[in-house]
N, C-alpha and C. Protein backbone atom coordinates (compact mmCIF):
# COMPACT_ATOMS: atom_id res chain seq x y z
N UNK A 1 0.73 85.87 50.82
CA UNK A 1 -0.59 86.46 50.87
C UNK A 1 -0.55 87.85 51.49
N UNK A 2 0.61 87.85 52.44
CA UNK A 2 0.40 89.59 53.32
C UNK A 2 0.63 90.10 52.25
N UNK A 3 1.48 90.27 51.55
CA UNK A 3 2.50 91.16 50.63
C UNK A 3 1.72 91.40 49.23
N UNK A 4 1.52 90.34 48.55
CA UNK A 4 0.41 90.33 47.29
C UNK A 4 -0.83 91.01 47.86
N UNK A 5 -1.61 90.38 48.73
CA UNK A 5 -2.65 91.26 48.88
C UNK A 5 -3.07 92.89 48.98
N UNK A 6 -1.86 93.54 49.11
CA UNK A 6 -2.11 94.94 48.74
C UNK A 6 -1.80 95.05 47.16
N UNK A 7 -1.18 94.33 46.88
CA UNK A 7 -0.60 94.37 45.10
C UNK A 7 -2.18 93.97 44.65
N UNK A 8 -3.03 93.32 44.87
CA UNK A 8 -3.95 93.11 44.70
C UNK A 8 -5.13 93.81 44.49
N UNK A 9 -5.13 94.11 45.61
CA UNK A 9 -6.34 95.62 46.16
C UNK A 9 -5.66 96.39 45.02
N UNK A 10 -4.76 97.15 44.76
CA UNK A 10 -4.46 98.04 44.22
C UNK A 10 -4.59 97.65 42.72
N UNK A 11 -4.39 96.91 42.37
CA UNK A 11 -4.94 96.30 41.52
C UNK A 11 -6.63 96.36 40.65
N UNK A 12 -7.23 95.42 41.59
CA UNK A 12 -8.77 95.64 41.46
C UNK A 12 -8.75 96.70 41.69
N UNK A 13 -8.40 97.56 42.11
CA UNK A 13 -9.15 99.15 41.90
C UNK A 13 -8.79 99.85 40.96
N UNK A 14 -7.23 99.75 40.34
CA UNK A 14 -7.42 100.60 38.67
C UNK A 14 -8.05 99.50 37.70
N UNK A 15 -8.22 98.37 37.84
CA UNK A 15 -9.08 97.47 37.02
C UNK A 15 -10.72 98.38 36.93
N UNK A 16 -11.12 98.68 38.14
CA UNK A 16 -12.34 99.02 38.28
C UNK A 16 -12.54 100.09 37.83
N UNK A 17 -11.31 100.93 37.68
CA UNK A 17 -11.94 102.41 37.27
C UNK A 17 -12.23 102.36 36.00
N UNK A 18 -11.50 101.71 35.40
CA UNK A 18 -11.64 101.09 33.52
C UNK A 18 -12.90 100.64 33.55
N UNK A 19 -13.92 99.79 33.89
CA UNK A 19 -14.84 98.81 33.31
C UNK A 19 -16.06 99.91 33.95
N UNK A 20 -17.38 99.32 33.40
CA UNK A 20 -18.30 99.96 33.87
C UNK A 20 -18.93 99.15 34.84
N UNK A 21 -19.63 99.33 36.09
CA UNK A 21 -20.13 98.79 37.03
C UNK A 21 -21.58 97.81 36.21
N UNK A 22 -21.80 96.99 37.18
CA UNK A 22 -22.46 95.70 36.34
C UNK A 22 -24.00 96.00 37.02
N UNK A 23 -25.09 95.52 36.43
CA UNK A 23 -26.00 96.03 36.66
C UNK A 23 -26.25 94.74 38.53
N UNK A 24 -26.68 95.43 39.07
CA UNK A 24 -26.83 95.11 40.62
C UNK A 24 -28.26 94.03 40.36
N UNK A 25 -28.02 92.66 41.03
CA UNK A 25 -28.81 91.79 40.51
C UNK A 25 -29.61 91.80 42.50
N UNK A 26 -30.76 92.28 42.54
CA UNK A 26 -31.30 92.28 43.99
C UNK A 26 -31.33 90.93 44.15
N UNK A 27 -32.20 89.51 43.54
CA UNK A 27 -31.92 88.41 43.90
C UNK A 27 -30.48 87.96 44.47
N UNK A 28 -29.36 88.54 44.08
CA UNK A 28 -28.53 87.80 44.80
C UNK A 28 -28.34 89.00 46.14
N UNK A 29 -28.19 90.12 46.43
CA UNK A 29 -28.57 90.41 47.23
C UNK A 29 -28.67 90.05 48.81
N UNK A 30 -30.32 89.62 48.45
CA UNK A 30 -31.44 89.32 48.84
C UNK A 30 -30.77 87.71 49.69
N UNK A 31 -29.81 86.93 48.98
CA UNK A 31 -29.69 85.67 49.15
C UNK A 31 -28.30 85.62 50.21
N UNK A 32 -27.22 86.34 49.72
CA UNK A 32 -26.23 87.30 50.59
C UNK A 32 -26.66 87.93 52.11
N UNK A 33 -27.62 88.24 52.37
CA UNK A 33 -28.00 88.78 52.95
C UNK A 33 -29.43 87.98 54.07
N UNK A 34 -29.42 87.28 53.69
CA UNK A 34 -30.00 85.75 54.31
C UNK A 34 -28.70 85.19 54.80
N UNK A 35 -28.12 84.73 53.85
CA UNK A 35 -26.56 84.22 54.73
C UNK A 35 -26.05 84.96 55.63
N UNK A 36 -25.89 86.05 55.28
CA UNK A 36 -25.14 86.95 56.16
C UNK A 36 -25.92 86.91 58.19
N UNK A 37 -27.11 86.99 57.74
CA UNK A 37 -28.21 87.09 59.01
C UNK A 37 -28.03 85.47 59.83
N UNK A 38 -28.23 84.59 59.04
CA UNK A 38 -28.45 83.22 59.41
C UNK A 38 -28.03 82.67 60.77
N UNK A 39 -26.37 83.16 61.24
CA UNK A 39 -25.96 82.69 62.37
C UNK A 39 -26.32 83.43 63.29
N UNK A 40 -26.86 84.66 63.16
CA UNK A 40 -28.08 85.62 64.55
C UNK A 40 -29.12 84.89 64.78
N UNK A 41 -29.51 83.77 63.56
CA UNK A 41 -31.31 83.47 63.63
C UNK A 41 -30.74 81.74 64.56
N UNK A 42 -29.74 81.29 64.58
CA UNK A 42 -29.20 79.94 64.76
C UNK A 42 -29.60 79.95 66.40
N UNK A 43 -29.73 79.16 66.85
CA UNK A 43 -29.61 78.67 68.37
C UNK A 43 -28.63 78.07 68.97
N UNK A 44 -28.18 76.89 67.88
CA UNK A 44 -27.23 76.71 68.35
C UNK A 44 -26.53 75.95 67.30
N UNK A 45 -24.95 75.68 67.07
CA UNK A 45 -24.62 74.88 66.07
C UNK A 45 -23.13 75.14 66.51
N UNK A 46 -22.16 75.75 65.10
CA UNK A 46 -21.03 75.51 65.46
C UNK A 46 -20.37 76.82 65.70
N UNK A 47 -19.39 77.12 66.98
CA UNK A 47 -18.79 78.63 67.08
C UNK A 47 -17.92 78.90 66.46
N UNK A 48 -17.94 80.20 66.00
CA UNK A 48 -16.95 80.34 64.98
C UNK A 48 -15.36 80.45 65.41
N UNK A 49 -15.50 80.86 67.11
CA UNK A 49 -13.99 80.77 67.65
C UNK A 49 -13.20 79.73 67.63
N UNK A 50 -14.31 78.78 68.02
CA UNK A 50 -13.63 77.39 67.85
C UNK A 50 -13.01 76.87 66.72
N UNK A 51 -14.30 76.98 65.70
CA UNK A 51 -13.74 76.43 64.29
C UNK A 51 -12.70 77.31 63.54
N UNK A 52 -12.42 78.69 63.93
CA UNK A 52 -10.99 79.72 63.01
C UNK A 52 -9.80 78.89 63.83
N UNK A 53 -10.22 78.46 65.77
CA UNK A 53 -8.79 77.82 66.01
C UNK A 53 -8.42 76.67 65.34
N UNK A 54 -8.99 75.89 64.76
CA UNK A 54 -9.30 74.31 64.02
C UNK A 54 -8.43 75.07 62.45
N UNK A 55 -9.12 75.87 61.84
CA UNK A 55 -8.44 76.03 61.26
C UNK A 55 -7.32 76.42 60.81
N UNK A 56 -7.17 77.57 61.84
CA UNK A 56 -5.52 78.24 61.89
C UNK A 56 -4.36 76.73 62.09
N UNK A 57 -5.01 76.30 63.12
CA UNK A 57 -3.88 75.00 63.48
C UNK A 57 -3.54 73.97 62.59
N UNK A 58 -4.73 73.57 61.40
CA UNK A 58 -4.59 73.09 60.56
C UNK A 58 -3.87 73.96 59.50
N UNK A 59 -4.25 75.17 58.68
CA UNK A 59 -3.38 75.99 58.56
C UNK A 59 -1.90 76.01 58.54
N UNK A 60 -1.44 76.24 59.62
CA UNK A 60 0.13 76.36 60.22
C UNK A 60 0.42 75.04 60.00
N UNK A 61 -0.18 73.63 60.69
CA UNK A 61 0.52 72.93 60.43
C UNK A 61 0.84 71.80 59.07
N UNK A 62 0.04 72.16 58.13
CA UNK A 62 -0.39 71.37 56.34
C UNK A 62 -0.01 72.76 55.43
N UNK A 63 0.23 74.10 55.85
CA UNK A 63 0.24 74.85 54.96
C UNK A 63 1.34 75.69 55.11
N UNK A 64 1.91 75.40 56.42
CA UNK A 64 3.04 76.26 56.52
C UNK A 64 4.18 76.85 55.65
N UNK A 65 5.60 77.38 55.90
CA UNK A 65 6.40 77.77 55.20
C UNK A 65 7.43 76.22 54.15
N UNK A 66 6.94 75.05 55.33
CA UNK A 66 7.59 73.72 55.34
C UNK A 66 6.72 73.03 54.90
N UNK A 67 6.32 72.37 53.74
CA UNK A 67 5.26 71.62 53.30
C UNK A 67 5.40 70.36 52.36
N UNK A 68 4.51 68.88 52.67
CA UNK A 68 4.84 68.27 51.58
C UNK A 68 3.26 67.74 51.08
N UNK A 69 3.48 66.88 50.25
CA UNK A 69 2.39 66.57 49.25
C UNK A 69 0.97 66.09 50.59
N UNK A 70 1.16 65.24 51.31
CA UNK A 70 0.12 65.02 51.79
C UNK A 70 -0.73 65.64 52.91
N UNK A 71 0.34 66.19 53.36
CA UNK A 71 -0.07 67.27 54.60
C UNK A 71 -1.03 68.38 53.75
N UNK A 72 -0.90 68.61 52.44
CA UNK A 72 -1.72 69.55 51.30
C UNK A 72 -3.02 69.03 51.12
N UNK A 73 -2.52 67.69 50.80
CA UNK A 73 -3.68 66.89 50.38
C UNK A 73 -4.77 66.99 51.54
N UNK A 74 -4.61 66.62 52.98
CA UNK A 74 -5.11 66.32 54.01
C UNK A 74 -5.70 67.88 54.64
N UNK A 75 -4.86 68.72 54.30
CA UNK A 75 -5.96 70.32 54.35
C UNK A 75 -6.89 70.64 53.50
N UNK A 76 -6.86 70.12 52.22
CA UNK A 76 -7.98 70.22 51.17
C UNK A 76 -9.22 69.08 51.76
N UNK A 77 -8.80 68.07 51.91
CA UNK A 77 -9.96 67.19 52.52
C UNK A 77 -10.83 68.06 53.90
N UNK A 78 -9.93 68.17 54.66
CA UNK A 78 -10.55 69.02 55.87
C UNK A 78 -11.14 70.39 55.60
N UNK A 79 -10.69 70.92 54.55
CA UNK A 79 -11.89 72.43 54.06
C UNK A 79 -12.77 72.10 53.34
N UNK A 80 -13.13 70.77 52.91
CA UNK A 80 -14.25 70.54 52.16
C UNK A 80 -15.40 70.14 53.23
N UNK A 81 -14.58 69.71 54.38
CA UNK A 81 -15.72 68.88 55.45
C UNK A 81 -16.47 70.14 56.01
N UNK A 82 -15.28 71.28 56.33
CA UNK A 82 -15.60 72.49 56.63
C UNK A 82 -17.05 73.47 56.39
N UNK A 83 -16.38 73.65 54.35
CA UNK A 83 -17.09 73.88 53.93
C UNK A 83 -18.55 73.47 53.79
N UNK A 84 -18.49 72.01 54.32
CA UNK A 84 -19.85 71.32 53.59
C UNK A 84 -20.44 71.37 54.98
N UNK A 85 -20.19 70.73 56.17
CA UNK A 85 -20.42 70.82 57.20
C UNK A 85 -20.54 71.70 58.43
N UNK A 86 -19.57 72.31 58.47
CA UNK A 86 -19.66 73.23 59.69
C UNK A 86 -19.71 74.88 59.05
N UNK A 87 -19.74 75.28 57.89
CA UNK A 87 -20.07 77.00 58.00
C UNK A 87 -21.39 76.83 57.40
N UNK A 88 -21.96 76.14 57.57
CA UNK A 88 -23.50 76.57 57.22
C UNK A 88 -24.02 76.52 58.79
N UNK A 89 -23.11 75.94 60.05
CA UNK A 89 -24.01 75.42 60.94
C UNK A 89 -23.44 77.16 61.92
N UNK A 90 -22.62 77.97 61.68
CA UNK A 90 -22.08 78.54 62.54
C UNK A 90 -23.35 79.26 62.84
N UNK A 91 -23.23 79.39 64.39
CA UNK A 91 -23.59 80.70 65.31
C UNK A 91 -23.11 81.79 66.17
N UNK A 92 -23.96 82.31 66.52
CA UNK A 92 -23.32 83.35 67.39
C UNK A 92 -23.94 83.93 68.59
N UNK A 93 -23.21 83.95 70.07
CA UNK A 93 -24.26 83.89 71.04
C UNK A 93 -25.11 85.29 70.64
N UNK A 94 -24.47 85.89 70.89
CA UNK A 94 -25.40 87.85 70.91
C UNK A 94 -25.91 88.00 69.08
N UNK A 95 -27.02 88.37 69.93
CA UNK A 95 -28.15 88.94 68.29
C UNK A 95 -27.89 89.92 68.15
N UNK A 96 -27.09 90.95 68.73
CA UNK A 96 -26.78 92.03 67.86
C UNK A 96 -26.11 92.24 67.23
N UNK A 97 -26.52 93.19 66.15
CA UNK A 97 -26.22 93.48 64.77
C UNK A 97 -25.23 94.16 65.06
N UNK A 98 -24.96 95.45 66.17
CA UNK A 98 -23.93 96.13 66.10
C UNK A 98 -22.94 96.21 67.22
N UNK A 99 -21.81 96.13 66.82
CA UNK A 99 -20.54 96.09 67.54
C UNK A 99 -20.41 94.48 67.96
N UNK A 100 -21.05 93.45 66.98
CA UNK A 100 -20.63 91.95 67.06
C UNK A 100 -19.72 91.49 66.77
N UNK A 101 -18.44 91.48 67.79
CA UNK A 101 -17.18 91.02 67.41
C UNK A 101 -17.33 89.71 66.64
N UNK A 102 -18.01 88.77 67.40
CA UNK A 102 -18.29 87.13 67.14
C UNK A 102 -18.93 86.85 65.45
N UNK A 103 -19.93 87.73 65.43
CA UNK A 103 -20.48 88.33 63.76
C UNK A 103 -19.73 88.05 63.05
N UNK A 104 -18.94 89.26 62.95
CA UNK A 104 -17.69 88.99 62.75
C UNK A 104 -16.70 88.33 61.89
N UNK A 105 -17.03 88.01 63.11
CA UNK A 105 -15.58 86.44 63.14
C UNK A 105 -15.98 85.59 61.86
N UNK A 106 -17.38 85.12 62.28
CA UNK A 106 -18.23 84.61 61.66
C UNK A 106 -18.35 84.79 60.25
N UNK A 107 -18.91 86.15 59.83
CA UNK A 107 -18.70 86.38 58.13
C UNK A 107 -17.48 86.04 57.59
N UNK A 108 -16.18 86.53 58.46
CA UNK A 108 -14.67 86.22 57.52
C UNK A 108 -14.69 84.98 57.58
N UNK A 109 -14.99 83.65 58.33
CA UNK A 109 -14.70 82.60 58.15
C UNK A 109 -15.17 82.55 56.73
N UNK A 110 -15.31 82.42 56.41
CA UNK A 110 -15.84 81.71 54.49
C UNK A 110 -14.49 82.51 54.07
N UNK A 111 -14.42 83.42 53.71
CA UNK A 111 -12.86 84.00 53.39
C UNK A 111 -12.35 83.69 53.48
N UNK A 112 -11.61 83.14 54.72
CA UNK A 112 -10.75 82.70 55.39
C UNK A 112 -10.55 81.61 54.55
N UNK A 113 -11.73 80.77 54.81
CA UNK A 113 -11.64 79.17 54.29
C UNK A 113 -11.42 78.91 52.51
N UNK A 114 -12.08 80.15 51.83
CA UNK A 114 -11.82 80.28 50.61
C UNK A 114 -10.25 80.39 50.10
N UNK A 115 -9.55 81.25 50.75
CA UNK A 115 -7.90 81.90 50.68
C UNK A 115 -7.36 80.72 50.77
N UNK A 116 -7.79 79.90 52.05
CA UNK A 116 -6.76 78.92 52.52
C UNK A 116 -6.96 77.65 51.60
N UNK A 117 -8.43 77.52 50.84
CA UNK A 117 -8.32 76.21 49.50
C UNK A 117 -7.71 76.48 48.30
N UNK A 118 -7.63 78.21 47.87
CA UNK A 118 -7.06 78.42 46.94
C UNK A 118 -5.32 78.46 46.95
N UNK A 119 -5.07 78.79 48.20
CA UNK A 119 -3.31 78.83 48.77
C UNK A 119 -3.34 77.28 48.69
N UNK A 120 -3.94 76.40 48.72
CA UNK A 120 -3.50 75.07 49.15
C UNK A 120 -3.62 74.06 47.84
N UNK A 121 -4.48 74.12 46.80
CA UNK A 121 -4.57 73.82 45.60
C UNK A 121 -3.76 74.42 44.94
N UNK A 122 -3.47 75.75 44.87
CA UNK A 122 -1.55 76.06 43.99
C UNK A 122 -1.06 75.44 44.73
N UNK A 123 -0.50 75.42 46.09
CA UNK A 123 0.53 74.69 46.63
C UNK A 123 1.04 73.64 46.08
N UNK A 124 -0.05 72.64 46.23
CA UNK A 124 -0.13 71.18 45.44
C UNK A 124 0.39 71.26 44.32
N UNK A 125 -0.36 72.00 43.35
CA UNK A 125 0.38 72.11 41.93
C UNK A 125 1.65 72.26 41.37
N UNK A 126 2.27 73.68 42.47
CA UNK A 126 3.66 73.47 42.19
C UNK A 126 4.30 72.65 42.64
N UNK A 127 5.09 72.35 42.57
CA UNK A 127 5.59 70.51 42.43
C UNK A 127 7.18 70.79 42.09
N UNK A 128 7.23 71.88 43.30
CA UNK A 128 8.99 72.67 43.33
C UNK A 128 8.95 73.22 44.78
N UNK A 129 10.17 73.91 44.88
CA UNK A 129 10.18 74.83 46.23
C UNK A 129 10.68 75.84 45.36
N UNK A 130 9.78 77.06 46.18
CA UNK A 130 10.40 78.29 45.13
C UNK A 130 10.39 79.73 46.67
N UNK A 131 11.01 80.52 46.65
CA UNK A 131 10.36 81.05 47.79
C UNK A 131 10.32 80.70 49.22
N UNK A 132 8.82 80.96 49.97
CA UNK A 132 8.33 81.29 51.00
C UNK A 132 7.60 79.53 50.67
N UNK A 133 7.47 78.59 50.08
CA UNK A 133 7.06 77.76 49.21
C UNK A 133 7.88 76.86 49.13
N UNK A 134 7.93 75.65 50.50
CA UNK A 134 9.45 74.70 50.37
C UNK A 134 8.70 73.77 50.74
N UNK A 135 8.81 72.46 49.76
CA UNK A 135 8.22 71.35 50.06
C UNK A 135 8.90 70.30 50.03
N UNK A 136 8.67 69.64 51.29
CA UNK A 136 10.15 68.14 51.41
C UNK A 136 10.07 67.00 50.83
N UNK A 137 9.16 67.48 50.27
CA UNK A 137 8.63 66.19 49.26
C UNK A 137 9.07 66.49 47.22
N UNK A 138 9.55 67.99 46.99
CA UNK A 138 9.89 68.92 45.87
C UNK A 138 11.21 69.71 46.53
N UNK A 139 12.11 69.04 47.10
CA UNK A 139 13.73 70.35 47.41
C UNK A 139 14.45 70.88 46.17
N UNK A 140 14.04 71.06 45.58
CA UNK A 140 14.06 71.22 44.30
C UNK A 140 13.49 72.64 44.05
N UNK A 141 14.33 73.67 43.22
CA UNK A 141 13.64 74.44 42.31
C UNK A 141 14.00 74.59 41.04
N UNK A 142 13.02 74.08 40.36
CA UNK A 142 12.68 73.56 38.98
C UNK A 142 12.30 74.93 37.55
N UNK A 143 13.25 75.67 37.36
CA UNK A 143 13.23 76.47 36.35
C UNK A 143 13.17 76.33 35.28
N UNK A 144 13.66 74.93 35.08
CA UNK A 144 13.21 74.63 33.57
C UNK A 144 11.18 74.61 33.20
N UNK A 145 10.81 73.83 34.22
CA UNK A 145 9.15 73.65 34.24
C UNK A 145 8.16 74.61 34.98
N UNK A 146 8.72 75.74 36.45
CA UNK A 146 8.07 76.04 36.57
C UNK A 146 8.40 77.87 37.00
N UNK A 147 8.97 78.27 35.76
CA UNK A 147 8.83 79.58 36.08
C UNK A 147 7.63 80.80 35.15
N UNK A 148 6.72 79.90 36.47
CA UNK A 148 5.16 80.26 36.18
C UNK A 148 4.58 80.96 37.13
N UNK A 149 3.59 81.81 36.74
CA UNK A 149 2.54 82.12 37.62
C UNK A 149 1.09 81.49 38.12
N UNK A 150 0.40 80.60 38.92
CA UNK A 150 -0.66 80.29 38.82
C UNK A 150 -1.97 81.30 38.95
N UNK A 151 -2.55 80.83 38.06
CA UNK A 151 -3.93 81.88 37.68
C UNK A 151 -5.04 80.75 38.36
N UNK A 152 -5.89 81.96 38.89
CA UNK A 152 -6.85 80.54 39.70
C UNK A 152 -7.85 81.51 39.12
N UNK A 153 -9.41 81.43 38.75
CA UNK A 153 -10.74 81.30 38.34
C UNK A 153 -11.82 80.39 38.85
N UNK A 154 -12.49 81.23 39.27
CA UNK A 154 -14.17 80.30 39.73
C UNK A 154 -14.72 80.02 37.94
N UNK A 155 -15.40 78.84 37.67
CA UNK A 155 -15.89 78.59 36.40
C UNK A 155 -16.57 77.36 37.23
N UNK A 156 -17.91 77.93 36.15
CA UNK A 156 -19.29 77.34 37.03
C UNK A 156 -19.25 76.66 38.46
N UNK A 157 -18.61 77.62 39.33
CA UNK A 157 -18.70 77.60 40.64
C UNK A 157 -17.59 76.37 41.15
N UNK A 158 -16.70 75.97 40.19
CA UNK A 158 -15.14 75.29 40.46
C UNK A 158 -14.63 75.95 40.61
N UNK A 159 -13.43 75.86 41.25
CA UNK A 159 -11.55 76.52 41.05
C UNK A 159 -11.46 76.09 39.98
N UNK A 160 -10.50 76.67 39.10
CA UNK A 160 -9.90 76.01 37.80
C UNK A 160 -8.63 77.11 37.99
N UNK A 161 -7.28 76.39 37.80
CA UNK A 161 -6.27 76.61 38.51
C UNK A 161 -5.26 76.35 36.96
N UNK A 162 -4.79 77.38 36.59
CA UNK A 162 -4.06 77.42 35.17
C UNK A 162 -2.64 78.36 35.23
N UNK A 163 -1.76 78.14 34.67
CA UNK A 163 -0.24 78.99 34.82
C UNK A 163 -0.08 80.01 33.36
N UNK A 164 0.86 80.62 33.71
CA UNK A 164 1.04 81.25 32.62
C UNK A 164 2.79 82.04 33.06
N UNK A 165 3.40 82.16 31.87
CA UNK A 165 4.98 82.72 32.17
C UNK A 165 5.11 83.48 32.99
N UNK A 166 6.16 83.66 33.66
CA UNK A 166 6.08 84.83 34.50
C UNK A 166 6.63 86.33 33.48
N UNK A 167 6.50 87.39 34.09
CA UNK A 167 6.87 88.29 33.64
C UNK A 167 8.32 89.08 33.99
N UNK A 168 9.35 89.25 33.44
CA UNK A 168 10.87 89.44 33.81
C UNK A 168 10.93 90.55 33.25
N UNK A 169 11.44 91.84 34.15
CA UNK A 169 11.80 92.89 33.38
C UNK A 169 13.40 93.23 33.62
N UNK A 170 13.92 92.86 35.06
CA UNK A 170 15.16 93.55 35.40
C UNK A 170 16.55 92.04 35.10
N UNK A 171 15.60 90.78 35.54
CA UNK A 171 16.34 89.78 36.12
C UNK A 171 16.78 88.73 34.56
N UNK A 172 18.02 88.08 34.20
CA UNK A 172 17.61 87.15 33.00
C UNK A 172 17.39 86.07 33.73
N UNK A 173 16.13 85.09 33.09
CA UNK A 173 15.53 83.99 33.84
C UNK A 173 16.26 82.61 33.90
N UNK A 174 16.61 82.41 35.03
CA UNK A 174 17.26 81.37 36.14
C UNK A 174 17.06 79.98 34.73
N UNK A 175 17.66 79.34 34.72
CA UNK A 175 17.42 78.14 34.32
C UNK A 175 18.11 76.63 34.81
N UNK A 176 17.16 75.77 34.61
CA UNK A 176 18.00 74.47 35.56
C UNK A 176 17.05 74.05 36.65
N UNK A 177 16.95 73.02 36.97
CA UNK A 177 16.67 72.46 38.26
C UNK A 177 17.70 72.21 39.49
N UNK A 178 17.51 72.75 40.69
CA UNK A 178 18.64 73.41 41.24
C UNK A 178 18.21 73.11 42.71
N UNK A 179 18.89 72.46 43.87
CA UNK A 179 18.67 72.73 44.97
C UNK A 179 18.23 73.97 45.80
N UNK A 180 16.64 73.93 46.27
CA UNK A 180 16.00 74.79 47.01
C UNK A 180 17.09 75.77 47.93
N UNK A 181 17.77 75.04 48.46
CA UNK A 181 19.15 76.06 49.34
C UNK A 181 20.25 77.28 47.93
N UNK A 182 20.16 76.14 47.13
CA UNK A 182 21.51 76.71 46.28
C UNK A 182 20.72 78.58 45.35
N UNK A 183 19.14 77.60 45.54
CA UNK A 183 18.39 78.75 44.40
C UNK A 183 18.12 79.86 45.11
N UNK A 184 18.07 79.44 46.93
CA UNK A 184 17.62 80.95 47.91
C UNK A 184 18.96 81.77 47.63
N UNK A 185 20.32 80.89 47.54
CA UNK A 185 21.26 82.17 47.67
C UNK A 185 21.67 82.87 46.64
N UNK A 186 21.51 82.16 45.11
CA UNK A 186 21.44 83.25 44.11
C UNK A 186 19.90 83.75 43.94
N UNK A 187 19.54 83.70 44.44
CA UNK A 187 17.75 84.82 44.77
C UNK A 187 18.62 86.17 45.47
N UNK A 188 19.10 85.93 46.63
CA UNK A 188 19.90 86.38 47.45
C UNK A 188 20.86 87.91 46.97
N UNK A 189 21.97 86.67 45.90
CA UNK A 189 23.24 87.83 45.67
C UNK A 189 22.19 88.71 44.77
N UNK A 190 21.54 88.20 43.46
CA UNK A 190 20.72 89.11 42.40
C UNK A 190 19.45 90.37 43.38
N UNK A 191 19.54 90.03 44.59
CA UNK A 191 18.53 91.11 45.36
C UNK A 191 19.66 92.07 45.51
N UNK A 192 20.98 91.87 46.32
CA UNK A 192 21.80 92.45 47.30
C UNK A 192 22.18 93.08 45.62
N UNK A 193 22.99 92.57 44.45
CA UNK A 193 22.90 93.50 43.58
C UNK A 193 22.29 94.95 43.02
N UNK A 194 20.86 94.26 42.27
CA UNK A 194 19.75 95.37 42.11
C UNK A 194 19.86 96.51 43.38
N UNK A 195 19.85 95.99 44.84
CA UNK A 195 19.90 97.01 45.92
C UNK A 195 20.76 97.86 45.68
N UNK A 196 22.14 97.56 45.43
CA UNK A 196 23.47 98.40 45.29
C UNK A 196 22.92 99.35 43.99
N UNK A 197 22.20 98.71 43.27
CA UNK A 197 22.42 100.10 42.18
C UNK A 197 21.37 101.79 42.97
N UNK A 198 20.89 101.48 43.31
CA UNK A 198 19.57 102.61 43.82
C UNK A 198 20.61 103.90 44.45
């Protein structure tokens, strides 16, 4: 996510210079912007410091670099309770609008919680170790089935989570199902290669 996410940004923005801007719908707005206010108008409910530590810890420990099928499973259950339960209830002590660290905090949680269902539903899916992406339940990296990219899409307000080939320009593509150790070190020599030519 650190690393893609600027590939990303950079991304959506020559995407954007191509298309024409969409006509600005004030109802949603209007509804954005009720949410956004909501945990200033709250008295009391749930803090958002508390609930990012709940989540980070869940996080690190179901989503980490080391992962298997149920520890996945058991973070998707817990961001739905999340979702359904505790970020509608968040507050925030101070009503002000400006320089609200806690605010804040507050708006990125939904982000936060969004990134971490969509990182955790691919997770699940691939059903290999590939990468940054090692699951002890999949030691395995599986080139025959999964040298894919997952494409994720909101459709009528679902995830819908679909693959597609990857794209190879320098490398010829790996084939075989192959021990997770054996596949990091030819990942390895084919980097230390390409490096030598520059």
């Amino acid at each position: 996510m650190l690393v893609e996410g600027a590939i990303a940004g950079e991304s959506a923005a020559e995407y954007a210079k191509k298309v024409d801007m969409p006509e600005i719908d004030e109802k949603q707005i209007e509804k954005l912007m009720e949410k956004a206010l909501n945990p200033l108008k709250r008295k009391d409910g749930v803090k958002p410091a508390e609930l990012k530590k709940r989540i980070q810890r869940m996080a690190h420990e179901k989503l980490g670099p080391v992962r298997k099928r149920e520890g996945i499973e058991e973070l998707i259950r817990f961001i739905e309770v999340v979702k359904e339960k505790e970020l509608p209830k968040l507050y925030v002590s101070s009503k002000n609008r400006k320089y609200n660290k806690e605010w804040i905090e507050t708006l990125e949680l939904e982000n936060v919680i969004q990134i971490l269902e969509l990182s955790a539903k691919s997770a699940l899916m691939r059903t290999e170790s590939r990468g940054v992406h090692y699951r002890l339940d999949r030691p395995y990296t599986d080139n025959n089935n999964w040298l894919k990219e997952i494409i994720i899409k909101k459709v009528n307000n679902k995830i819908d989570l679909t693959t597609r080939p990857v794209t190879v320009t320098k490398l010829p593509l790996p084939r075989g199902v192959i021990p997770y150790i054996e596949m990091m070190k030819k990942v390895m020599e084919a980097h230390s290669e390409i490096g030598g030519h520059h």
